[in-house]
Protein backbone atom coordinates (compact mmCIF):
# COMPACT_ATOMS: atom_id res chain seq x y z
CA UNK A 1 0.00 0.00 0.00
CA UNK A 2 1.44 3.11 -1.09
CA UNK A 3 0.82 6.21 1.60
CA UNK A 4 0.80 9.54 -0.31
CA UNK A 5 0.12 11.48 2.15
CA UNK A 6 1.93 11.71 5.95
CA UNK A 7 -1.67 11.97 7.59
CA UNK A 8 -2.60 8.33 6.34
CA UNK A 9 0.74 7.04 7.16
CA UNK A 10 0.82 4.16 9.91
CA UNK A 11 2.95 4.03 12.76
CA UNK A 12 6.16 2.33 10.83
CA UNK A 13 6.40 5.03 8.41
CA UNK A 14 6.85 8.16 10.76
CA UNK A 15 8.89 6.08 12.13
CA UNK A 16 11.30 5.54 9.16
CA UNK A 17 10.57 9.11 8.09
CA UNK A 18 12.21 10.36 11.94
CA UNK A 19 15.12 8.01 11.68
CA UNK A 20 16.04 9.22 8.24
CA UNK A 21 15.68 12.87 9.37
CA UNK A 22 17.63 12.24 12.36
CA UNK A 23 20.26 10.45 10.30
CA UNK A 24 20.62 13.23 7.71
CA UNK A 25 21.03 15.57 10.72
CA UNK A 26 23.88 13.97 12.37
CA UNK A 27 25.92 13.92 8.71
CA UNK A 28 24.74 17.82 7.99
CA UNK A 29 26.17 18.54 11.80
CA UNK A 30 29.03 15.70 11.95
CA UNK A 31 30.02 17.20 8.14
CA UNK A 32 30.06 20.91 9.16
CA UNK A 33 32.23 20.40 12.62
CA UNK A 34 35.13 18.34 10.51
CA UNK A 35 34.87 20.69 7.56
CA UNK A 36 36.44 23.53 9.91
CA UNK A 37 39.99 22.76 9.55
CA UNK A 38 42.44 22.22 11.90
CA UNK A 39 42.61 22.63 15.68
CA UNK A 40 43.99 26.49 14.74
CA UNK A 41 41.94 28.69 16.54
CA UNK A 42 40.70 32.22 14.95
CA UNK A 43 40.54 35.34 16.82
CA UNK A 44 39.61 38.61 15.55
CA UNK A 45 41.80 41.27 15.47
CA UNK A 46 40.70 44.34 17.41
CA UNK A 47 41.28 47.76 14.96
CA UNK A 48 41.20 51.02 16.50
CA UNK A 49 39.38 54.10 14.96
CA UNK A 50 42.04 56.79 14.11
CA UNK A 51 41.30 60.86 13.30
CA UNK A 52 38.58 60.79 10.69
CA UNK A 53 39.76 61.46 6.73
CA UNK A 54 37.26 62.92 4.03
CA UNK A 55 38.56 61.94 0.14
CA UNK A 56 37.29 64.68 -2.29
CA UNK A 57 38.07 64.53 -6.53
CA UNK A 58 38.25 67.95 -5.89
CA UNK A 59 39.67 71.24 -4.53
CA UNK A 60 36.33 72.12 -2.61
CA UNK A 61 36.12 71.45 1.28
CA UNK A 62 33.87 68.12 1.97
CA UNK A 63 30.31 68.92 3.91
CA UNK A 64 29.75 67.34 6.95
């Protein structure tokens, strides 16, 4: 018997239907924490603001 829709479904096939979801989770997750590399940390590099610069094309003061 062929269930076409997940409201007629019995009991066995939410069943397969959770196992397969959780399976494909674990590989999504499992594939995304070994993808990152190497045990080399990244930290991000703290940049402090300096004196603000305006860049004009030309000889006329910029407008703040």
């Amino acid at each position: 018997m062929n269930n076409h829709s997940i409201h007629s479904a019995d009991r066995s096939t939410h069943l397969k239907i959770v196992v397969v979801a959780l399976i494909a989770g674990i590989a999504v997750m499992s594939l995304g924490i070994f993808s990152r590399g190497g045990g080399d940390v990244q930290t991000a590099r703290v940049m402090k603001a300096g004196q603000p610069t305006a860049f004009t094309s030309s000889n006329t003061s910029a407008v703040r």
